[in-house]
Every structure is written in C-alpha cells, then in structure tokens.
C-alpha atoms as a PDB file:
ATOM      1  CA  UNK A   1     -45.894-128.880 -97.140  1.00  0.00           C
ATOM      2  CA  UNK A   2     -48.772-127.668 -99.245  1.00  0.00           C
ATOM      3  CA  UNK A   3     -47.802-128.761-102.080  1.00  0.00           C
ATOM      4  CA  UNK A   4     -45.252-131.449-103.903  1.00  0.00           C
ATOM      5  CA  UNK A   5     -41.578-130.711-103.639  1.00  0.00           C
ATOM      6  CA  UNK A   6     -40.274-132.413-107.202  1.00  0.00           C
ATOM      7  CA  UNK A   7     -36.583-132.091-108.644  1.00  0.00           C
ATOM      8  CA  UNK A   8     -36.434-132.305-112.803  1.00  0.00           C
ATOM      9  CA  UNK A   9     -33.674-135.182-113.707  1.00  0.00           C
ATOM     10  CA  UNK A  10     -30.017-134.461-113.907  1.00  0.00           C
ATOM     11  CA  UNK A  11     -29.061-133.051-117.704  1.00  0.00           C
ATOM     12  CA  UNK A  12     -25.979-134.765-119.162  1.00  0.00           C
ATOM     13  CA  UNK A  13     -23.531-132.553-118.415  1.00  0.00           C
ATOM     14  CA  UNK A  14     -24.921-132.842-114.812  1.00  0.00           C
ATOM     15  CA  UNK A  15     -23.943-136.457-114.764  1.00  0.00           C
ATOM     16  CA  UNK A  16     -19.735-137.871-114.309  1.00  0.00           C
ATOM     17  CA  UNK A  17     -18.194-140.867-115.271  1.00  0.00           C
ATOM     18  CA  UNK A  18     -15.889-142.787-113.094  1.00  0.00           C
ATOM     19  CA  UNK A  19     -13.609-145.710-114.196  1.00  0.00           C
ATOM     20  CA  UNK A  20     -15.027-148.757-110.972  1.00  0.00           C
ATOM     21  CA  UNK A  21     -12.635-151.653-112.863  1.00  0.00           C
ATOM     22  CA  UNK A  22      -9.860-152.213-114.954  1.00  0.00           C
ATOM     23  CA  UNK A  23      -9.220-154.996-116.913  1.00  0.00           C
ATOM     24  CA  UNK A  24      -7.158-156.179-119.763  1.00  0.00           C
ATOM     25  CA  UNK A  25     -10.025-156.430-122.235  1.00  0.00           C
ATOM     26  CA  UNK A  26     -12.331-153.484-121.329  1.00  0.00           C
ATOM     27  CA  UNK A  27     -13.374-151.120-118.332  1.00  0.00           C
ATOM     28  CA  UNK A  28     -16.714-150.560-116.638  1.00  0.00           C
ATOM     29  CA  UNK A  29     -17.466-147.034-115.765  1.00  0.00           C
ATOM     30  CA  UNK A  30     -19.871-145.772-113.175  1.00  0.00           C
ATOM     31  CA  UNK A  31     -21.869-142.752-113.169  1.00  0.00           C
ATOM     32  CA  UNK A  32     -22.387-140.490-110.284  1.00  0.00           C
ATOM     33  CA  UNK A  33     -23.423-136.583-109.532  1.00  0.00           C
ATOM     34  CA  UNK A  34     -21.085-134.088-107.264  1.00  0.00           C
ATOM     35  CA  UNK A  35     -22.329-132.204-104.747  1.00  0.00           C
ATOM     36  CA  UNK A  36     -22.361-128.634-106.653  1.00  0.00           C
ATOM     37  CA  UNK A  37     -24.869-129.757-109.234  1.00  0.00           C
ATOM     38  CA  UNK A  38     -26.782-130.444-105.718  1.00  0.00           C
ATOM     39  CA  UNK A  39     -26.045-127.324-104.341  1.00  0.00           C
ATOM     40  CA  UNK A  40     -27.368-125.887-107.983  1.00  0.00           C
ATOM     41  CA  UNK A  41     -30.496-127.854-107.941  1.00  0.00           C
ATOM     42  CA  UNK A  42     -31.323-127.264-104.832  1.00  0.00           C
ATOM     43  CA  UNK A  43     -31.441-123.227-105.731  1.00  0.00           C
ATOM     44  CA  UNK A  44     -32.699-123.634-108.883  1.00  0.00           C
ATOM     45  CA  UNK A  45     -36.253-125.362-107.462  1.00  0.00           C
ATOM     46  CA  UNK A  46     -36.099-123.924-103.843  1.00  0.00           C
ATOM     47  CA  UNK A  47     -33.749-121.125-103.662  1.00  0.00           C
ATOM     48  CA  UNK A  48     -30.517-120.371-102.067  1.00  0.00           C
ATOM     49  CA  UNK A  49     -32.393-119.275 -98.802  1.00  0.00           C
ATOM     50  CA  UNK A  50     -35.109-122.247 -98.317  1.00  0.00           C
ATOM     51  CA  UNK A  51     -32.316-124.980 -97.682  1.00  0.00           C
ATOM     52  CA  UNK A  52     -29.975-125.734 -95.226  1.00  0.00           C
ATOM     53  CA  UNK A  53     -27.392-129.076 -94.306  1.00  0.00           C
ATOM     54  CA  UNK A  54     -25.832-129.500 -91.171  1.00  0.00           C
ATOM     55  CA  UNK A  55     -23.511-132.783 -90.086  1.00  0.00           C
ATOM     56  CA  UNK A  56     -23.513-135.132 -87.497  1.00  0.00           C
ATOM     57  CA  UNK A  57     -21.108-138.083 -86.285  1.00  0.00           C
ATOM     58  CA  UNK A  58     -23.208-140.700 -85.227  1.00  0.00           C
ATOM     59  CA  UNK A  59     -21.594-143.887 -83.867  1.00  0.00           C
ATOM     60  CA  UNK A  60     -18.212-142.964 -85.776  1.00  0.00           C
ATOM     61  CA  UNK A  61     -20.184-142.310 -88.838  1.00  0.00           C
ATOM     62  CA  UNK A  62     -20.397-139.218 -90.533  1.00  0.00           C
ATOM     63  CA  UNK A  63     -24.007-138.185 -91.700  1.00  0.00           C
ATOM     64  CA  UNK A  64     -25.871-135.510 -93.102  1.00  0.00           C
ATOM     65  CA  UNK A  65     -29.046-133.886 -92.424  1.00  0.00           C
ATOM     66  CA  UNK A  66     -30.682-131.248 -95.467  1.00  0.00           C
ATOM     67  CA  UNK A  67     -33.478-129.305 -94.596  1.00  0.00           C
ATOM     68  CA  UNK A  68     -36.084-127.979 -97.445  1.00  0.00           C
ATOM     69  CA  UNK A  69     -38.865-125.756 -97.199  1.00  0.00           C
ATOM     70  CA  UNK A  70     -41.170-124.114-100.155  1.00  0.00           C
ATOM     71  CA  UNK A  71     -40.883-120.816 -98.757  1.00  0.00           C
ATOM     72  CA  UNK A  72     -39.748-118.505 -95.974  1.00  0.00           C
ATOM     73  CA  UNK A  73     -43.196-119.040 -94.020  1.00  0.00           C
ATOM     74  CA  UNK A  74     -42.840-122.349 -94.002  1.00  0.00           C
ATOM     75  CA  UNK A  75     -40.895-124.541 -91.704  1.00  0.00           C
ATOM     76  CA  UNK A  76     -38.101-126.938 -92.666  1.00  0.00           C
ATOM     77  CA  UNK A  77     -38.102-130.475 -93.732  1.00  0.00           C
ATOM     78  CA  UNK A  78     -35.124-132.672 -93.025  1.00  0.00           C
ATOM     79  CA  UNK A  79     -33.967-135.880 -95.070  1.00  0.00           C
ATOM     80  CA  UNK A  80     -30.602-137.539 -94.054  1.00  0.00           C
ATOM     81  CA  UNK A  81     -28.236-140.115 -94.712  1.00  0.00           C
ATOM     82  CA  UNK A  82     -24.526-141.578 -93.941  1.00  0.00           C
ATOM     83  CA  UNK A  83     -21.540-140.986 -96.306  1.00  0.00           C
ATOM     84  CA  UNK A  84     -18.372-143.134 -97.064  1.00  0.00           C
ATOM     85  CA  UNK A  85     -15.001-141.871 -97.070  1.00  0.00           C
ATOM     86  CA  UNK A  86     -13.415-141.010-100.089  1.00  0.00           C
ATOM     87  CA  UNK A  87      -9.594-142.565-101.731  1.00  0.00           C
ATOM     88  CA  UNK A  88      -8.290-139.077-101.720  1.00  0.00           C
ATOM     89  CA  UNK A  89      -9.294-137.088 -98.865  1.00  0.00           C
ATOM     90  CA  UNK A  90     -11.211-139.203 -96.086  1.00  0.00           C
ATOM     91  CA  UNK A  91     -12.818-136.206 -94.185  1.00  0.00           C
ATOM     92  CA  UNK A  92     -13.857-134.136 -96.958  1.00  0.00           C
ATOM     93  CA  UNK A  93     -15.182-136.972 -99.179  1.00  0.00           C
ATOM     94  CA  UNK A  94     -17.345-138.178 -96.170  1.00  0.00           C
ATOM     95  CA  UNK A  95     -19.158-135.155 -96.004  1.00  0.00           C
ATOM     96  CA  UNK A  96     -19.782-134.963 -99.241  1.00  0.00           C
ATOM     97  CA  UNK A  97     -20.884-138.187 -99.625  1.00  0.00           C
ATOM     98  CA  UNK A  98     -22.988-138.066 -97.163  1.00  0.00           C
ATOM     99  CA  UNK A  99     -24.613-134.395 -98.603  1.00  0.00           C
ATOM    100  CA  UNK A 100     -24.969-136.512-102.049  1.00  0.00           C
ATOM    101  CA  UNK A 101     -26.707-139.496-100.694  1.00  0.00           C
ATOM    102  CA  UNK A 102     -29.183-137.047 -98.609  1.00  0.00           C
ATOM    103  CA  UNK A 103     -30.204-134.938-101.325  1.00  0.00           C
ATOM    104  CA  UNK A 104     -31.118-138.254-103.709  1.00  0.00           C
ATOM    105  CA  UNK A 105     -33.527-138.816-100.385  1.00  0.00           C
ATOM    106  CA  UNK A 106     -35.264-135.649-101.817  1.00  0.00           C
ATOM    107  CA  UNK A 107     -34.885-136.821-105.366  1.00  0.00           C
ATOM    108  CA  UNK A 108     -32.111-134.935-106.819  1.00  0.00           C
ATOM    109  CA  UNK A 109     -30.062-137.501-109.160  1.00  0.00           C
ATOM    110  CA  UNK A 110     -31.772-140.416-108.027  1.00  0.00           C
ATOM    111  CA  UNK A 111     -32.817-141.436-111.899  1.00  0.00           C
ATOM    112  CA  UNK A 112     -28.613-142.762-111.749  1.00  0.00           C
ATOM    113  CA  UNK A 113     -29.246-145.526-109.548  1.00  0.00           C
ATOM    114  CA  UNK A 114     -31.374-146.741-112.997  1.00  0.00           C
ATOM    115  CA  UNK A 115     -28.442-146.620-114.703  1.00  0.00           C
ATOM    116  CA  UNK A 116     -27.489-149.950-116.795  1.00  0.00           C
ATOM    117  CA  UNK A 117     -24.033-151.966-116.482  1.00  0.00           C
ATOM    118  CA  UNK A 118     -21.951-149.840-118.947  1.00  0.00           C
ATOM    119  CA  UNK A 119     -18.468-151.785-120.212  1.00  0.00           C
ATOM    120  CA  UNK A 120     -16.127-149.942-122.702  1.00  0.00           C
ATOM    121  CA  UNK A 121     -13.920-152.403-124.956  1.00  0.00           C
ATOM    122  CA  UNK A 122      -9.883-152.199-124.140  1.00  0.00           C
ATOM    123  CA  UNK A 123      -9.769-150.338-127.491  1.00  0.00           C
ATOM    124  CA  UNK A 124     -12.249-147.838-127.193  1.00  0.00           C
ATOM    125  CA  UNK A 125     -10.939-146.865-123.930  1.00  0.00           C
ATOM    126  CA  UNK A 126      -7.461-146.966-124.317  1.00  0.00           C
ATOM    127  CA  UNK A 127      -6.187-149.252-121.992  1.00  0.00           C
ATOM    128  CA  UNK A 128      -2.424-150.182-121.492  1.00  0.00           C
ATOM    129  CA  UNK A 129      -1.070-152.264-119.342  1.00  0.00           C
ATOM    130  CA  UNK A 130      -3.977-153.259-117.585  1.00  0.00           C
ATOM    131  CA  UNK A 131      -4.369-149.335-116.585  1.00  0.00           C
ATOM    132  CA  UNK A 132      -6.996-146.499-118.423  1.00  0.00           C
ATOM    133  CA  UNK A 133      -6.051-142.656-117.524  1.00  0.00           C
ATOM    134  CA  UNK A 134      -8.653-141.634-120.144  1.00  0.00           C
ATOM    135  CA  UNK A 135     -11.241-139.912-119.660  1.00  0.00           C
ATOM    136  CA  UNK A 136     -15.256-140.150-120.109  1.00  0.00           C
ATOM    137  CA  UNK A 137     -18.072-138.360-120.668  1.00  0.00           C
ATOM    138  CA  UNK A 138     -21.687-138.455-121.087  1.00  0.00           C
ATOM    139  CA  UNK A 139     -22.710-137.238-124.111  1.00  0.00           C
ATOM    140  CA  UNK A 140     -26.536-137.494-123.885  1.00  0.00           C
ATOM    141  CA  UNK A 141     -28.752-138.942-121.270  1.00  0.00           C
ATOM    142  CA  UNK A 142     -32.670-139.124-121.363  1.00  0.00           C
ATOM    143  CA  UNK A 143     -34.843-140.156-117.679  1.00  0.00           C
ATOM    144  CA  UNK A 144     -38.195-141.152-118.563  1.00  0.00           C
ATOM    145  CA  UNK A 145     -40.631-141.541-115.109  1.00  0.00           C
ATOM    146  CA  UNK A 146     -37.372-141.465-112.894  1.00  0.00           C
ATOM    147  CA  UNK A 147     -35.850-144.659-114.746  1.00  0.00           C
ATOM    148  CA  UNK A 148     -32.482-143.814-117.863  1.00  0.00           C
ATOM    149  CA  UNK A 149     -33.975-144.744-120.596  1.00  0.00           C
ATOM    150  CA  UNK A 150     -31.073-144.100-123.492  1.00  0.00           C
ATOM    151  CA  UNK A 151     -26.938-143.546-122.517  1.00  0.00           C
ATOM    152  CA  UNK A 152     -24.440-142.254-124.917  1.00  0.00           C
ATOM    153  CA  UNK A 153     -20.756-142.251-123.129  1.00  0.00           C
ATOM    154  CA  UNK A 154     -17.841-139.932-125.205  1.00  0.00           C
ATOM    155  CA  UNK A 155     -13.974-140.834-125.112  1.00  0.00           C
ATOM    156  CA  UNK A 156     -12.791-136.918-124.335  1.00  0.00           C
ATOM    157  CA  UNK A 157      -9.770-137.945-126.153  1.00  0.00           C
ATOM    158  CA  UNK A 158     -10.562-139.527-129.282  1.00  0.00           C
ATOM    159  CA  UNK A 159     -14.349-137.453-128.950  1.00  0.00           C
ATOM    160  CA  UNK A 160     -16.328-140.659-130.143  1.00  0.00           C
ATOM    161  CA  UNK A 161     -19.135-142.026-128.995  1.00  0.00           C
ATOM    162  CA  UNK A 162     -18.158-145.498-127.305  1.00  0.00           C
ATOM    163  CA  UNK A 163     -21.364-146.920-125.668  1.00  0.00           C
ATOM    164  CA  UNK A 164     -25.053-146.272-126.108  1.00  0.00           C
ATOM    165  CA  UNK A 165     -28.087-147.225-124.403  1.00  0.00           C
ATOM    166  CA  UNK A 166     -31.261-147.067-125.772  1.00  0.00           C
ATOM    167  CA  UNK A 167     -32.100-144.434-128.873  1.00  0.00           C
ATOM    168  CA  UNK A 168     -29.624-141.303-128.025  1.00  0.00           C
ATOM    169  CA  UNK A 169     -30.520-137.951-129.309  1.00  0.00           C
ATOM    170  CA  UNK A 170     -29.804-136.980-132.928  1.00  0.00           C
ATOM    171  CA  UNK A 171     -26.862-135.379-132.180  1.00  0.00           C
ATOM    172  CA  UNK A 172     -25.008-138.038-129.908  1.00  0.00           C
ATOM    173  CA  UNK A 173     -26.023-140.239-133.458  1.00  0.00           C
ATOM    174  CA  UNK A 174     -23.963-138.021-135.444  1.00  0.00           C
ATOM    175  CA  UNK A 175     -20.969-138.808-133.518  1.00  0.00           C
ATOM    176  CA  UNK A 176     -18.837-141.424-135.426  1.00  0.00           C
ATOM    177  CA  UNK A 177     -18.081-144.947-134.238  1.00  0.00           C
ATOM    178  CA  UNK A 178     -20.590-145.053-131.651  1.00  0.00           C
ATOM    179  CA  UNK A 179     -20.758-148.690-129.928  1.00  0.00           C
ATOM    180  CA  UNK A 180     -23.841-150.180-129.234  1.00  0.00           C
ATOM    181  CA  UNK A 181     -23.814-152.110-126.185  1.00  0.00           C
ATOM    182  CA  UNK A 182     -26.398-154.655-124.104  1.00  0.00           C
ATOM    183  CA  UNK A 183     -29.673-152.645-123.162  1.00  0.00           C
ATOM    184  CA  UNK A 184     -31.550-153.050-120.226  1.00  0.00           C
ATOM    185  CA  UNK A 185     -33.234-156.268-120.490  1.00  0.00           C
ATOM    186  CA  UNK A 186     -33.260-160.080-120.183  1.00  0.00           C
ATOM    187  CA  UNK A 187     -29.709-161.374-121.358  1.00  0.00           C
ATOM    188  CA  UNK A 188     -30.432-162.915-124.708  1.00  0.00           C
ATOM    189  CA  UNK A 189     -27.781-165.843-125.230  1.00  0.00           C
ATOM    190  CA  UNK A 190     -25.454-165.992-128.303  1.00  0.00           C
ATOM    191  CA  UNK A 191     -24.649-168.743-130.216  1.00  0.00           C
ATOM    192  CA  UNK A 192     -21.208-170.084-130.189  1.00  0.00           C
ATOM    193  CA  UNK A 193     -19.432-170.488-133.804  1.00  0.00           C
ATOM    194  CA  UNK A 194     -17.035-173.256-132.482  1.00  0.00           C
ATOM    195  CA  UNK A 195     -19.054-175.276-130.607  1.00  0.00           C
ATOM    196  CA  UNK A 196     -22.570-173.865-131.435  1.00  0.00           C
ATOM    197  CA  UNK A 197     -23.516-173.258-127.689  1.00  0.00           C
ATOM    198  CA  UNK A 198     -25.452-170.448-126.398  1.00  0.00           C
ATOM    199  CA  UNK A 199     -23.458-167.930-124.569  1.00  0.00           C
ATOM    200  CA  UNK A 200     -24.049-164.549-123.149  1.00  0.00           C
ATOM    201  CA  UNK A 201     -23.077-161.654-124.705  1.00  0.00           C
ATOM    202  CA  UNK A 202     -19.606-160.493-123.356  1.00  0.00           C
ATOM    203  CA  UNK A 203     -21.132-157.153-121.554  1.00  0.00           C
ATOM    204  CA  UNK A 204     -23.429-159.160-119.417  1.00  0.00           C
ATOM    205  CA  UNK A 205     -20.845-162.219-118.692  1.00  0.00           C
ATOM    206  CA  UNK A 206     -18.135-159.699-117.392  1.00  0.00           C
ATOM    207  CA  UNK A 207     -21.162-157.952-115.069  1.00  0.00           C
ATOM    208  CA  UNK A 208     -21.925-161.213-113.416  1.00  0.00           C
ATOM    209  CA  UNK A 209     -18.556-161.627-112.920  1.00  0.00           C
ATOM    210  CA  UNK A 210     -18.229-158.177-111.135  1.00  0.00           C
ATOM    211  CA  UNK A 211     -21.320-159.105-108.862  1.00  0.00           C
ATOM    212  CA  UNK A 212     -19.727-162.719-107.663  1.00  0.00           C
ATOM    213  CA  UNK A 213     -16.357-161.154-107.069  1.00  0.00           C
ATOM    214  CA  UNK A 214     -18.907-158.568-104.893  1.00  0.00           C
ATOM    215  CA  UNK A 215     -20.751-161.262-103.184  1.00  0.00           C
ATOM    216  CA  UNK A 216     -17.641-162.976-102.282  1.00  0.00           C
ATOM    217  CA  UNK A 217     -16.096-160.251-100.842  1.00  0.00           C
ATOM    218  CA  UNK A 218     -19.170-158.963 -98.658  1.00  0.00           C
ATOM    219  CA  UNK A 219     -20.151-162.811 -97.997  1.00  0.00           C
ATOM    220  CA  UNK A 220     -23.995-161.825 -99.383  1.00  0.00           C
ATOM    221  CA  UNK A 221     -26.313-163.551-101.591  1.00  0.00           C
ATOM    222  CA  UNK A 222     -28.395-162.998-104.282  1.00  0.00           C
ATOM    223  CA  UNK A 223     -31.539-163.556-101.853  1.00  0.00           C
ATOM    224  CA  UNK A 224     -30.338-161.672 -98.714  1.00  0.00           C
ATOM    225  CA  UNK A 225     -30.388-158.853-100.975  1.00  0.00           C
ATOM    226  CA  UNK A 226     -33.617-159.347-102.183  1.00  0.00           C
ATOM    227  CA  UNK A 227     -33.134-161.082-105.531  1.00  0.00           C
ATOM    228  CA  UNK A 228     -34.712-164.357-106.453  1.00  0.00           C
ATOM    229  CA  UNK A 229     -33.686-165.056-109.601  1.00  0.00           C
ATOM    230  CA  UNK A 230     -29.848-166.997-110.318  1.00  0.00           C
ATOM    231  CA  UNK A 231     -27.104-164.676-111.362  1.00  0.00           C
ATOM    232  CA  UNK A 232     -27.160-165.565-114.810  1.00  0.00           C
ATOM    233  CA  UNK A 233     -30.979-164.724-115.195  1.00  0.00           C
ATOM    234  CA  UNK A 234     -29.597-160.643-113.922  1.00  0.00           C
ATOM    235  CA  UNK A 235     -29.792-158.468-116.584  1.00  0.00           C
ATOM    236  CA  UNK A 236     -27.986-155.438-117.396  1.00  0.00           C
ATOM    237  CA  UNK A 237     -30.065-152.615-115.777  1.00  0.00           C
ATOM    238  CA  UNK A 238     -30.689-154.797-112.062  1.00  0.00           C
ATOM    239  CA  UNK A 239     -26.992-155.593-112.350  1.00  0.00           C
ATOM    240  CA  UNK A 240     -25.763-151.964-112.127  1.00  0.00           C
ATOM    241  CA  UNK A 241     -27.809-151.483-109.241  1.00  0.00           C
ATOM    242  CA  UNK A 242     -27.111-154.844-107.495  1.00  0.00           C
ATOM    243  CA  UNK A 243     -23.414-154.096-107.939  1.00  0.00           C
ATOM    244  CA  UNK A 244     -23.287-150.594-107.123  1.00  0.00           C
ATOM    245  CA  UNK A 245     -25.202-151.746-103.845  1.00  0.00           C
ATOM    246  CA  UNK A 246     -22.702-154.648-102.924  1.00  0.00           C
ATOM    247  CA  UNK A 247     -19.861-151.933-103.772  1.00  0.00           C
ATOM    248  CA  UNK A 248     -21.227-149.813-100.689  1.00  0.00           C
ATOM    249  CA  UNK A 249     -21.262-153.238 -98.183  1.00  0.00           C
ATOM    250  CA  UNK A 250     -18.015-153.492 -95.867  1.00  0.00           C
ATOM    251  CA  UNK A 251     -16.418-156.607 -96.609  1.00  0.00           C
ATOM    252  CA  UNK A 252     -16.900-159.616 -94.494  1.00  0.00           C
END
C-alpha cells in the first residue's frame, strides 16, 4: 500500500460493558466492541466498497479473513484470526468473534486490550443475591498513543458515575458520586488499622484473585505467559490484559 492504513480509537459510545464476575461484594466488568461499530469504521476510513470478510473452518475452528485496500486500483490486503463461540448462539457468535478479533489485527478497537482491571462495589452495582442484572455504560473514554488513558463507567439505572480511571472529561466530572478506583500502576499497599500491616487495596487483591482462579483453571503460569514478576507485584492495567488473555485459554 502506498501509504499508512490507520483507524482513529473507538469513541465511548463505541465501547460496551459486560459483567465477566459476580460476587457478593462487587462485580468486575469487561469492555469489548461489536462487530457493527467495525463494520462502521471500516466505511468510515476505507469505504463500504474497499473491504471485504470471508470465513473459513480450519481444523474445526471457525476463522475470519478481512481484506482492505485504499482504493479501487489497488489490490486487497487480508488480516485474519479465529473466533470463540458465544453463550447464546454458538454459530453466530463464532463468526463474529472471529470478524472482531480480525479487524483489531488492522487496528480497529485494539486501544481496549489497554484497558485497566475495572471492579464496581456490591452497592454501586446493585447486586442481590450474589446476581447483578444492571446495566453499564461508558461514560467517557480517552486513548492516548493506542494505550486508555482515563475510564469513567455509568450505572444506566441510577445514571452515576461508579468508576473512573485517570482524569475523565469535564462532563463525566459533573456526574455525582463518581468512584475513584485503582489506576494503572504499581499496587501501592495500605496500611491496616487493626493490625497496622500493609495490604493492597481491595481492587487489586480481588484482580489477583481472578488471575489465580485463571491460572488454575488453564494450568499456566505467570512465566509461560511471559510475565516475570510474582502476582502480587501485577498491577491493575497488566492484570486486565493478563486475565482477559487466560479467559480466552481452554481449560486444562
């Protein structure tokens, strides 16, 4: 291609929220893209004419293949990857999976795999009997050199701000009760009022509990995925990504 083929970052109303765990004192919500604001992107910076996706089953796996090209003189370039099967419908959510995890080949969304380890409090999120039907949004999102640098998540029921990340924009600060939770950085260690102990902040102790339960399950470490450091040294941002990662490994 003559020239660079570059995708702006996802806007916050680009961006979903899904509920990964439930538990009696909070929830931890992932965030994700679907494959329309793909299909947008792609004609927004292309055009509806200068892509194309096609699907293959490859050793029982379903993957996808998207083809880009700057214009109609030019030929196609093809970027592909494998999709998992969804909870709901197993065909459909393959495909699109698969269509999702192609187009952040080309870039499109990829600024989410950045995203820090975001836990709501039981309260702010409504749970009851150890379940949560409410629903999230995000309220403002800002990508600085492909990397989220500040999160604001909204309960769509009570409209408040209930996590943050980094400085939001003026108006997700005008929202009322926002909660300010662990940014992306090296856990700093409380200080117990009992027994005057440092301990880490509740965010960041639940995390590394979602990443053992993880390794456990898929039978990994820490250093066959290509981390060096001890679980309590991960931080919030590298545990969102190590989790969603183990999340995506069969168990063993």
């Amino acid at each position: 291609m003559a020239r660079e083929l570059k995708f702006r970052p996802l806007k916050a109303d680009e961006v979903e929220t899904r509920v990964a765990m439930v538990k009696d004192n909070g929830v931890m919500l992932l965030l994700y893209k679907n494959a329309r604001v793909d299909m947008l992107l792609l004609d927004e910076v292309v055009g509806p004419l200068n892509w194309t996706r096609s699907h293959e089953l490859i050793d029982g796996h379903l993957f996808c293949k998207v083809g880009v090209r700057l214009d109609e003189s030019s030929d196609f370039v093809y970027k592909s990857d494998v999709g998992v099967e969804s909870n709901t419908e197993a065909t459909k959510g393959e495909a699109s999976d698969s269509f999702k995890r192609a187009c952040s080949n080309w870039g499109i969304g990829r600024e989410l795999y950045s995203a820090p380890f975001i836990w709501i409090s039981a309260k702010d999120a409504g749970v009851s009997n150890g379940k949560c039907y409410t629903q999230f949004s995000v309220a403002d999102m800002k990508v600085v050199k492909g990397k989220i640098t500040a999160l604001s998540i909204r309960n769509e029921k009570t409209k408040k701000i209930v996590y943050t990340f980094g400085t939001p924009s003026t108006k997700a600060k005008a929202e009322p009760e926002q909660k300010k939770e662990t940014k992306a950085e090296k856990p700093k260690a409380e200080v117990s009022k009992k027994t005057g102990e440092q301990v880490l902040p509740e965010a960041v102790r639940k995390m590394h509990l979602c990443i053992k339960a993880e390794l456990d399950r898929t039978g990994l470490t820490l250093e066959s995925i290509k981390y060096s450091g001890s679980l309590e040294s991960i931080d919030a941002q590298n545990g969102a990504k190590i989790y969603t990662y183990l999340k995506s490994q069969p168990s063993k």
